[in-house]
Protein backbone atom coordinates (compact mmCIF):
# COMPACT_ATOMS: atom_id res chain seq x y z
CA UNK A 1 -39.74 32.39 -27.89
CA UNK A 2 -41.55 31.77 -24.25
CA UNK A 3 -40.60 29.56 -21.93
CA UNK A 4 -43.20 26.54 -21.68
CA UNK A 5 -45.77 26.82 -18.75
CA UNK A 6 -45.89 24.14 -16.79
CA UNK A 7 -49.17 23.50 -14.28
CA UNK A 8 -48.74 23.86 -10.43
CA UNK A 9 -50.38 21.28 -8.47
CA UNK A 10 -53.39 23.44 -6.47
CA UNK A 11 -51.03 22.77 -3.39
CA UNK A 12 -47.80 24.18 -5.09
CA UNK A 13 -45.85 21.06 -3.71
CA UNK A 14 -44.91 19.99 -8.14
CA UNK A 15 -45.34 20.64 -11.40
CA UNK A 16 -46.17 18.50 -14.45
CA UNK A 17 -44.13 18.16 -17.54
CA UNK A 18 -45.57 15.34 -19.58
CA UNK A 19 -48.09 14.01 -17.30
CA UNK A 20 -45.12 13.35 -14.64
CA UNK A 21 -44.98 15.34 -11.37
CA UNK A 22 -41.64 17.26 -10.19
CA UNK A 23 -41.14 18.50 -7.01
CA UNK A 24 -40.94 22.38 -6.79
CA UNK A 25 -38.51 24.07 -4.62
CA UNK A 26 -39.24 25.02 -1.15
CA UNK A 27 -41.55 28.42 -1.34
CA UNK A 28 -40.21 29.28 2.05
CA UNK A 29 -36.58 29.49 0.99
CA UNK A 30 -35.45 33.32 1.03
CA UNK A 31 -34.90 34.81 -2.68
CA UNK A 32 -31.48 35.32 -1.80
CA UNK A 33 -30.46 31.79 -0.58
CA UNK A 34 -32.99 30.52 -3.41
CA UNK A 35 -31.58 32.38 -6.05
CA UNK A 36 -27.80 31.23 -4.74
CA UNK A 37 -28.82 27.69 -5.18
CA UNK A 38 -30.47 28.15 -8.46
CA UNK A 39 -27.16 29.48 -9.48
CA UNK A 40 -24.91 26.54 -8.09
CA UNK A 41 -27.57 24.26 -9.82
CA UNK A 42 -27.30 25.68 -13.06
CA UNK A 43 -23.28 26.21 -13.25
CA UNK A 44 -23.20 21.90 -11.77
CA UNK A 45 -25.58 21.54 -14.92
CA UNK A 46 -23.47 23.17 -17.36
CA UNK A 47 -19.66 21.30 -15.74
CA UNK A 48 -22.26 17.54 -16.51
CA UNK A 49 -22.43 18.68 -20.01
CA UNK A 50 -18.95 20.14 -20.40
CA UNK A 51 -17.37 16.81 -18.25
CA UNK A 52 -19.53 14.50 -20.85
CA UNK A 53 -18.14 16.38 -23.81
CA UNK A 54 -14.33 15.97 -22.49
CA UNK A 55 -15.02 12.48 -21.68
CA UNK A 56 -14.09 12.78 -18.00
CA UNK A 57 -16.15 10.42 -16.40
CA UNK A 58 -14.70 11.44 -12.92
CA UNK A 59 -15.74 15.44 -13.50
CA UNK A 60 -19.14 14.27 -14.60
CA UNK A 61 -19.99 12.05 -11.40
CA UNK A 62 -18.47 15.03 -9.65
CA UNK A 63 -20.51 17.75 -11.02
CA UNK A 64 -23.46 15.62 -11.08
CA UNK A 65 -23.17 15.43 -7.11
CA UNK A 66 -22.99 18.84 -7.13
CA UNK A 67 -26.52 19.17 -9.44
CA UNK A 68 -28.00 16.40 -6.37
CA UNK A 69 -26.64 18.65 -3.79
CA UNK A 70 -28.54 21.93 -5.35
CA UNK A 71 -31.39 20.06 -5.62
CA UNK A 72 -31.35 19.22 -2.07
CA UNK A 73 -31.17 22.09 -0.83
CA UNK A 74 -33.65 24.24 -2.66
CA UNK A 75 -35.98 21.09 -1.59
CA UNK A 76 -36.47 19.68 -5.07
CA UNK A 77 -34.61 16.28 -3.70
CA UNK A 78 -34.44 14.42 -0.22
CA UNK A 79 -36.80 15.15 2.70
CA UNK A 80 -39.85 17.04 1.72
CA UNK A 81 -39.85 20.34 2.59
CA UNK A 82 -43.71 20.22 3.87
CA UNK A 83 -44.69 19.69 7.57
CA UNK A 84 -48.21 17.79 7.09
CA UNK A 85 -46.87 13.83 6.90
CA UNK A 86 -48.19 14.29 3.10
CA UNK A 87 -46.14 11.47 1.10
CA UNK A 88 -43.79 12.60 -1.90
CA UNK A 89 -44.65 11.85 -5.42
CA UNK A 90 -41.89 13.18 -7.03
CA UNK A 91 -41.63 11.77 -10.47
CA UNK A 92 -45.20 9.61 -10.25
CA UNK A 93 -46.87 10.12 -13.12
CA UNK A 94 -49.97 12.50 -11.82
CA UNK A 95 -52.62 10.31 -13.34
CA UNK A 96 -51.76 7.64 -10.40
CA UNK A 97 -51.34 10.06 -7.77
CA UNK A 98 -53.88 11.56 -5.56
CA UNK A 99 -53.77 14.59 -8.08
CA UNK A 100 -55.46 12.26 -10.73
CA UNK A 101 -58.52 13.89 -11.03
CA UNK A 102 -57.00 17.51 -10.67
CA UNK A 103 -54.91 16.19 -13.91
CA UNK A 104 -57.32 14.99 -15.82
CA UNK A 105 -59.53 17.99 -15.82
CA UNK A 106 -56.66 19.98 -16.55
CA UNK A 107 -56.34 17.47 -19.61
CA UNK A 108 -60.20 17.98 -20.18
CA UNK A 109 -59.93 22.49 -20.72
């Protein structure tokens, strides 16, 4: 099985997953430090689903603080990690964004 493709905005600042726009991480993060993070964010990911299976509502708002904190860094979350005063519309569906049109011809191939 391969992994779903998911469309880059032409500016590489999100993807879309069901119409929605997510913030990617920053591009200018080195693979190293990137990869680090991706790590941390994935292991916080896994202690939210093992905390929500043992019930442990303190180890879940814990490890999901630690999942925030990942995303922060790698840029996903927080300040935006571009330099050109462009606003963030993380989590805007695209079709009411300034990436409307970009969207719906996407939508239209």
């Amino acid at each position: 099985m391969t992994a779903p493709h998911y469309p880059t905005t032409p500016d590489g600042r999100y993807f879309v997953v069901r119409g929605r726009l997510w913030r990617t991480s920053n591009p200018d993060l080195p693979p190293d430090e990137r990869q680090l993070l991706v790590n941390q964010l994935m292991t916080a990911r896994r202690n939210v689903g093992l905390a929500k299976k043992a019930g442990d509502p303190e180890a879940e708002r814990s490890a999901r603080a630690d999942v925030d904190a990942a995303k922060r860094a790698l840029g996903e979350r927080g300040p935006v990690w571009w330099s050109d005063g462009a606003p963030d519309y993380n989590r805007k569906l695209a079709a009411n964004t300034p990436y409307a049109d970009w969207y719906a011809a996407l939508q239209q191939a």
